[in-house]
C-alpha atoms as a PDB file:
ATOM      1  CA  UNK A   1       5.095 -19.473   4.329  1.00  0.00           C
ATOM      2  CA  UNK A   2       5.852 -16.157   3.127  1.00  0.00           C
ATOM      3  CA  UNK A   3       2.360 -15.013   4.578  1.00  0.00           C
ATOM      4  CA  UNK A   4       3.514 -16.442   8.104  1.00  0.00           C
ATOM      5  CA  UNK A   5       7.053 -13.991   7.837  1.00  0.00           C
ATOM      6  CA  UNK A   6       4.973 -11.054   6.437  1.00  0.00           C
ATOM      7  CA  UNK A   7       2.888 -11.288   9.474  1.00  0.00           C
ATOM      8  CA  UNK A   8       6.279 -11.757  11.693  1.00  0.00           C
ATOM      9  CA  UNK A   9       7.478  -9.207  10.777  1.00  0.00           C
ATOM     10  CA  UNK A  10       4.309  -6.840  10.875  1.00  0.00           C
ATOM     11  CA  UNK A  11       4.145  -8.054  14.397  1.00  0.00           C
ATOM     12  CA  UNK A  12       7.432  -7.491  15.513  1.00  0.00           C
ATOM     13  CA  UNK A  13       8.122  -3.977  13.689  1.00  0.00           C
ATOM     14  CA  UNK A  14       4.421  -2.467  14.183  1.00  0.00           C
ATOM     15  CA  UNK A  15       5.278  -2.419  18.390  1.00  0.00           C
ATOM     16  CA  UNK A  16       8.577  -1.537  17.669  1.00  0.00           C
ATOM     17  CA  UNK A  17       7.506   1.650  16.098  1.00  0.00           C
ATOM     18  CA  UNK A  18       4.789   1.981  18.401  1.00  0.00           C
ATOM     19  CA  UNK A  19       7.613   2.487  21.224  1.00  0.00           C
ATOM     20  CA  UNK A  20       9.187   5.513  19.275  1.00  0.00           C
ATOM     21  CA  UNK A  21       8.730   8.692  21.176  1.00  0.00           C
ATOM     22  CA  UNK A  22       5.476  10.590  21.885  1.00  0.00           C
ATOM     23  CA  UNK A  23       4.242  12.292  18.470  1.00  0.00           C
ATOM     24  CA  UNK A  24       7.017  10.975  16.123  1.00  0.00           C
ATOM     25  CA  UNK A  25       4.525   7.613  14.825  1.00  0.00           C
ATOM     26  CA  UNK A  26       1.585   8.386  13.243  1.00  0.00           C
ATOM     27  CA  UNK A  27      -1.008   5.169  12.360  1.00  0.00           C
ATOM     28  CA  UNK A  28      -3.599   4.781  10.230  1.00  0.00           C
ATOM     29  CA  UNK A  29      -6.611   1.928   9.796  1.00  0.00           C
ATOM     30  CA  UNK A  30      -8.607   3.565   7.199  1.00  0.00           C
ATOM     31  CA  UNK A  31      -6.084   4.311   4.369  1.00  0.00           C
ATOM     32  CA  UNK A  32      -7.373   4.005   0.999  1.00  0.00           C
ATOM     33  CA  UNK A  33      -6.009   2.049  -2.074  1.00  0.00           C
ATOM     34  CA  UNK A  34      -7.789   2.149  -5.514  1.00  0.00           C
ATOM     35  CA  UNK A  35      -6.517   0.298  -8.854  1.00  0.00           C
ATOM     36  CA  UNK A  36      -7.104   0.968 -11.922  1.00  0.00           C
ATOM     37  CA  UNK A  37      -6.483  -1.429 -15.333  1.00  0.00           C
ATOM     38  CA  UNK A  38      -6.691   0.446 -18.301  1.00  0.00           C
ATOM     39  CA  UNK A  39      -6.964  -2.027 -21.099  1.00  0.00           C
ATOM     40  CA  UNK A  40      -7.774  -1.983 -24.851  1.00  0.00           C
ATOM     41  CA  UNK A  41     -11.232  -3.369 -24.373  1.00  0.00           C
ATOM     42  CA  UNK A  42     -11.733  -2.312 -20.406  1.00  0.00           C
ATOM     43  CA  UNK A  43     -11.602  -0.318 -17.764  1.00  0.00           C
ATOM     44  CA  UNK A  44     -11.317  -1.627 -14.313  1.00  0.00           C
ATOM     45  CA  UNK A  45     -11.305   0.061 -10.759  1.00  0.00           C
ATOM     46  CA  UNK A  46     -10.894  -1.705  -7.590  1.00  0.00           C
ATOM     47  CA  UNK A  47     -10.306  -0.695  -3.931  1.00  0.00           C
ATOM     48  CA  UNK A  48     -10.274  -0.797  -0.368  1.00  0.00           C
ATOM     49  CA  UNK A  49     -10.520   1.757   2.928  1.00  0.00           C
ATOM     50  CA  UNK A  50      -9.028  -0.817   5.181  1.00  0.00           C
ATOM     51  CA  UNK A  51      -5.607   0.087   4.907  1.00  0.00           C
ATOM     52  CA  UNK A  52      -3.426   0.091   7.940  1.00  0.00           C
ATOM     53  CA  UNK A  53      -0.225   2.117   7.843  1.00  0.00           C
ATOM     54  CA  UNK A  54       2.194   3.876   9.674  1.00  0.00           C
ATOM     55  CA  UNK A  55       4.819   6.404   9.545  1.00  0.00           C
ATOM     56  CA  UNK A  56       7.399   6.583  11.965  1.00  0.00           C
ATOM     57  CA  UNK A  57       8.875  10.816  11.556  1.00  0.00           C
ATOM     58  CA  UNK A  58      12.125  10.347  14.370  1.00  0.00           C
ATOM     59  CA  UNK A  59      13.290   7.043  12.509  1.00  0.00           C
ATOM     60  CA  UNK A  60      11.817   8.254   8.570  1.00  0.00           C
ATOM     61  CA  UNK A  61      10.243   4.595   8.778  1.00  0.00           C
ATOM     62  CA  UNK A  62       6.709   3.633   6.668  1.00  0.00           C
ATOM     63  CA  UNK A  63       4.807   0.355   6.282  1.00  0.00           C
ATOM     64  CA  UNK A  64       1.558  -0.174   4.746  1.00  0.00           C
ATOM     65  CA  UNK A  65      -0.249  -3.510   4.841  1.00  0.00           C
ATOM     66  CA  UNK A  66      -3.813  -4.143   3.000  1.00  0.00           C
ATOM     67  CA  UNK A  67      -5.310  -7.469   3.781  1.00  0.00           C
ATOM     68  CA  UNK A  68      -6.164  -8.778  -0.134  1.00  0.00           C
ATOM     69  CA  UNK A  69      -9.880  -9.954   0.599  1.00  0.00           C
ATOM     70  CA  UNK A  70     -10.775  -6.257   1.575  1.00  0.00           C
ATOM     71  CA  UNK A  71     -10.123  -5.425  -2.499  1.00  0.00           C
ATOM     72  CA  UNK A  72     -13.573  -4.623  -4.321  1.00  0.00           C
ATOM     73  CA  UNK A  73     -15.722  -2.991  -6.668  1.00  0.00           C
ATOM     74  CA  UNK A  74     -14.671  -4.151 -10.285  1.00  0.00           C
ATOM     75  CA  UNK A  75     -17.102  -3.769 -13.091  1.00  0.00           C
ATOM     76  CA  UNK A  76     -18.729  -7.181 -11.657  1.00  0.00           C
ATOM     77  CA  UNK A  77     -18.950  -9.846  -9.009  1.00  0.00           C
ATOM     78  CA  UNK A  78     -17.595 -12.708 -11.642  1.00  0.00           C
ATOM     79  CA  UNK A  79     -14.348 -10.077 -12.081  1.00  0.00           C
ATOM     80  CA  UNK A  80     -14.000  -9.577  -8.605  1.00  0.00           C
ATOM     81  CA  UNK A  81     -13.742 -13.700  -7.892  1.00  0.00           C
ATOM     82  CA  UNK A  82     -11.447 -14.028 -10.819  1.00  0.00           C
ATOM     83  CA  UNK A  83      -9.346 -11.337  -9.392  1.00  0.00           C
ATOM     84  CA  UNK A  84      -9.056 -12.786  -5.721  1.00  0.00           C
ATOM     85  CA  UNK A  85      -8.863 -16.350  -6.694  1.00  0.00           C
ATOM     86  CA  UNK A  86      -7.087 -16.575 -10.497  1.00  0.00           C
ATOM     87  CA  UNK A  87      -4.813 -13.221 -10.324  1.00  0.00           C
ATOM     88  CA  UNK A  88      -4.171 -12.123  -6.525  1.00  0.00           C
ATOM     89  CA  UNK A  89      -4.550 -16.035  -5.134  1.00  0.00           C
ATOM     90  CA  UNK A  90      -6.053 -14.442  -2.209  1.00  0.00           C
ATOM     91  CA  UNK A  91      -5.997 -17.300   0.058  1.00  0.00           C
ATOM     92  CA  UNK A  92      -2.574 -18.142  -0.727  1.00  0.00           C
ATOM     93  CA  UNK A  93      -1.218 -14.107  -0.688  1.00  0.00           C
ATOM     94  CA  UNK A  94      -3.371 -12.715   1.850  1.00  0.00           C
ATOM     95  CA  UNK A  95      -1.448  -9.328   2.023  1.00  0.00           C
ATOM     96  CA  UNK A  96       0.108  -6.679   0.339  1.00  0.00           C
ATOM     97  CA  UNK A  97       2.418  -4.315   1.658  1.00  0.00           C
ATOM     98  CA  UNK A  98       5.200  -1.579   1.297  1.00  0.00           C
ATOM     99  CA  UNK A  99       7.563  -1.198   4.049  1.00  0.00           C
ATOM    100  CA  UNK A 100      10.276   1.073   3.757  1.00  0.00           C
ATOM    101  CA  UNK A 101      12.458   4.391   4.861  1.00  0.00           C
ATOM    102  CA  UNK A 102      11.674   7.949   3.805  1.00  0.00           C
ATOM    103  CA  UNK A 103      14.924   8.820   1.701  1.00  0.00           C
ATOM    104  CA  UNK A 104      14.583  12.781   2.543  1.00  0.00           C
ATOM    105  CA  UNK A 105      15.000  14.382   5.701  1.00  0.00           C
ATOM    106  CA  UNK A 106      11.330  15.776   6.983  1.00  0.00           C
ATOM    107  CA  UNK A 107      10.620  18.727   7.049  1.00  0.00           C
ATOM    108  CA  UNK A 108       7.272  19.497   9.315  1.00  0.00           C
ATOM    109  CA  UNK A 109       5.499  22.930   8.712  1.00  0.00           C
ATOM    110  CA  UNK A 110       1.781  22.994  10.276  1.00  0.00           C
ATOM    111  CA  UNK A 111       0.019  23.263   6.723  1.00  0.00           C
ATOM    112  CA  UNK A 112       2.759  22.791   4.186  1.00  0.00           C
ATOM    113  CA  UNK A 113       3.191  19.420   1.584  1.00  0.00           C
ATOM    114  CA  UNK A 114       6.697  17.886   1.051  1.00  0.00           C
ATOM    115  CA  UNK A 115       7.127  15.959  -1.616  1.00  0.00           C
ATOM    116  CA  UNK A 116       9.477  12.642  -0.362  1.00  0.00           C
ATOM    117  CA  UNK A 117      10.520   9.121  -1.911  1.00  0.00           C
ATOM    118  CA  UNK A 118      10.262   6.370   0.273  1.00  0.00           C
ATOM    119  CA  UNK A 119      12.706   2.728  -0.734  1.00  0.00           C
ATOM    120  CA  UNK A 120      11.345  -0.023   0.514  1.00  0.00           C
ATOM    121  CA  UNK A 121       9.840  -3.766  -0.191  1.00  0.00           C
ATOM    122  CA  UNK A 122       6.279  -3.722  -2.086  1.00  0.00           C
ATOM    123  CA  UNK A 123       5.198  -7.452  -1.636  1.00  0.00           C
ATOM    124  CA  UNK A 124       2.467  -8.242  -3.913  1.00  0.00           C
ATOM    125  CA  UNK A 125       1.391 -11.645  -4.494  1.00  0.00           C
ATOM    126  CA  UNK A 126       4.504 -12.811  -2.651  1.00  0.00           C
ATOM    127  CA  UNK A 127       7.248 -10.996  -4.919  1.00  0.00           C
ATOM    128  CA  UNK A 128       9.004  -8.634  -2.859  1.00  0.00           C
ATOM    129  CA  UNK A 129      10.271  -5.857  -5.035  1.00  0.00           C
ATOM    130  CA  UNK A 130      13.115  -3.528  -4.081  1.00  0.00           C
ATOM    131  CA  UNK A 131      11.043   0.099  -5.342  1.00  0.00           C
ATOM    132  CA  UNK A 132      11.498   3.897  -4.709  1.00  0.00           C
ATOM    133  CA  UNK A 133       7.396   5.460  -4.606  1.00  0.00           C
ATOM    134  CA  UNK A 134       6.831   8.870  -4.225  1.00  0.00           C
ATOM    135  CA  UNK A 135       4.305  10.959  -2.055  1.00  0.00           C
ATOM    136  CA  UNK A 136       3.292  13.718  -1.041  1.00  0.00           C
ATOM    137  CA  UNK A 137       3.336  13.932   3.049  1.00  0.00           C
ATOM    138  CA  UNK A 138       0.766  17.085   4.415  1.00  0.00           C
ATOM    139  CA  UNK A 139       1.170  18.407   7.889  1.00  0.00           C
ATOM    140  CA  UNK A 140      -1.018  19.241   9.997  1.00  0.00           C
ATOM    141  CA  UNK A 141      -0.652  20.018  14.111  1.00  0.00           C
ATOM    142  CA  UNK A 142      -1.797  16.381  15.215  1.00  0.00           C
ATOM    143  CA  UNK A 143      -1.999  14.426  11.653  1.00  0.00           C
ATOM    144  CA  UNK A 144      -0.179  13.573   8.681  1.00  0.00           C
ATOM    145  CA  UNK A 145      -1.913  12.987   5.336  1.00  0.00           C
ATOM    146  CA  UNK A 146      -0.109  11.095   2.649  1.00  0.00           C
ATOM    147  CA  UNK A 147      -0.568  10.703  -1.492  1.00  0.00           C
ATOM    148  CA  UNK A 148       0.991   8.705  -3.814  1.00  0.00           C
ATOM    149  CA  UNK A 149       0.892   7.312  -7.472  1.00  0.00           C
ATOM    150  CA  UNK A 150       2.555   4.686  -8.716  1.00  0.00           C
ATOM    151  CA  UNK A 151       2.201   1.770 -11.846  1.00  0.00           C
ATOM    152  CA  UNK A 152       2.874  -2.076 -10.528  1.00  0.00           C
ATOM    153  CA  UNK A 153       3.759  -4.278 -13.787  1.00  0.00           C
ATOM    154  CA  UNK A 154       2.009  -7.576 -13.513  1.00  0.00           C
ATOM    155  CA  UNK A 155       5.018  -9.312 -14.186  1.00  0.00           C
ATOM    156  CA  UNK A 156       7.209  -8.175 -11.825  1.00  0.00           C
ATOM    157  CA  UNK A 157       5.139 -10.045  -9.277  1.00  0.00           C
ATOM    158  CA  UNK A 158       4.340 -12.700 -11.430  1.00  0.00           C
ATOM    159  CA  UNK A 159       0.559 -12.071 -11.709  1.00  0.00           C
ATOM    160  CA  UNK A 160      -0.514 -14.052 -15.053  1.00  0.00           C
ATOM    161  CA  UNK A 161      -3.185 -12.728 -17.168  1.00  0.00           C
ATOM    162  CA  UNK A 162      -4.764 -15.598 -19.305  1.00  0.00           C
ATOM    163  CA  UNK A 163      -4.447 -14.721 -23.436  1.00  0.00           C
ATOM    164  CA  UNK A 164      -8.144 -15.145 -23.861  1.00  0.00           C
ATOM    165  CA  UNK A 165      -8.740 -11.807 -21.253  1.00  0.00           C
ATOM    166  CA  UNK A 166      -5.094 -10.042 -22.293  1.00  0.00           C
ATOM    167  CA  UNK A 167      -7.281  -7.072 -23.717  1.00  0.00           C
ATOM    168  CA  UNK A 168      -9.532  -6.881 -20.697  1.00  0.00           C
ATOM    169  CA  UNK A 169      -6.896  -6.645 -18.267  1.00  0.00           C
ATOM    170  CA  UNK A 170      -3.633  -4.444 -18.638  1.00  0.00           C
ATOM    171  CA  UNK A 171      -0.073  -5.239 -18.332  1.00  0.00           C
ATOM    172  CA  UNK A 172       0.534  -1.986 -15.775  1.00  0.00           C
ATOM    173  CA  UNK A 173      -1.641  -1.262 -12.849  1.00  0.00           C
ATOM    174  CA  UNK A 174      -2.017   2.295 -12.094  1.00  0.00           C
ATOM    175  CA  UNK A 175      -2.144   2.766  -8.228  1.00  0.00           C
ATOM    176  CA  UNK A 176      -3.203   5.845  -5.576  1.00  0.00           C
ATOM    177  CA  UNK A 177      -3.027   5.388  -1.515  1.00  0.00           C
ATOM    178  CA  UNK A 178      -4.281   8.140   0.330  1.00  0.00           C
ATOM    179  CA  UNK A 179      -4.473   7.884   3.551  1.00  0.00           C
ATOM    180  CA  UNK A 180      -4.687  10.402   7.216  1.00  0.00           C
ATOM    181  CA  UNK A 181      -2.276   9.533  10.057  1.00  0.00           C
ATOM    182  CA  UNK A 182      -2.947  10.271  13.622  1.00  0.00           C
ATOM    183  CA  UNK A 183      -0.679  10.481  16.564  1.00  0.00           C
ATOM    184  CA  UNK A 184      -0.406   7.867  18.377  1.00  0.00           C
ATOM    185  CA  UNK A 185      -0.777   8.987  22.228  1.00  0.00           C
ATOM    186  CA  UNK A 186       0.563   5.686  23.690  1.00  0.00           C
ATOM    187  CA  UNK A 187      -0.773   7.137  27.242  1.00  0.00           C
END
């Protein structure tokens, strides 16, 4: 069920950005997310360059969506079933996302970072979290290229790591989305 309002609502505020004025959104299919669990005993990295975003600059709006199944790489293919099917239930949570509105007013200059915090909704595993991320926004004449780092604790979206594997897998997920933003030219 919460899939079906996640998608809703994707639906209904993705065209309702889209209708912003000429050069103020800026969209994105090929973000990139990457994971990394830094355990006693392992190391794991995971990813995918399938995420969609998009940053509306008039209304200081963001949303990011990754569809779960696109997650890979892990140290093997067993991991990378466990993770979609005992940890991410990736049938049952078949997104994550971060939706959310850009706390400082933007400053655009051709060439020049600003560093901004964003408060939004991260739904992961269908646990919607109230969080403030940081990133760094770079301008460019048509484009906008964002950067961010943040840790996701396991529990706070009730993501259960088994005793047996507890020092395999750690407690707090480092994460890094970096992702280019084009225009959008609705003409």
């Amino acid at each position: 069920m919460k899939t079906l309002i996640l998608s809703v609502i994707v639906c209904c505020l993705l065209p309702e950005i889209l209708s912003a004025q000429n050069n103020s959104v800026f969209l994105t299919e090929s973000g990139r997310v990457d994971f990394v669990s830094n355990a006693p005993l392992e190391q794991i990295k995971a990813g995918s360059s399938q995420v969609k975003g998009a940053i509306d600059t008039a209304q200081n709006t963001v949303l990011f969506v990754i569809e779960n199944h696109t997650i890979e790489g892990f140290n093997s293919s067993l991991q990378q079933e466990h993770f979609h099917e005992n940890y991410m239930e990736t049938n049952k949570y078949q997104r994550t996302s971060f939706s959310g509105k850009i706390i400082e007013p933007l400053q655009w200059k051709t060439g020049e970072k600003q560093l901004v915090r964003a408060k939004g909704i991260l739904d992961i595993h269908g646990i919607r979290q109230e969080r403030i991320i940081k990133a760094t926004l770079t301008y460019g004449s048509t484009n906008l290229t964002i950067a961010s780092d943040f840790k996701v604790l396991l529990d706070d979206h009730k993501i259960r790591i088994p005793k047996v594997v507890s020092k395999k897998i750690a407690t707090e997920i480092a994460v890094t989305l970096q992702a280019e933003l084009k225009a959008y030219d609705k003409d």
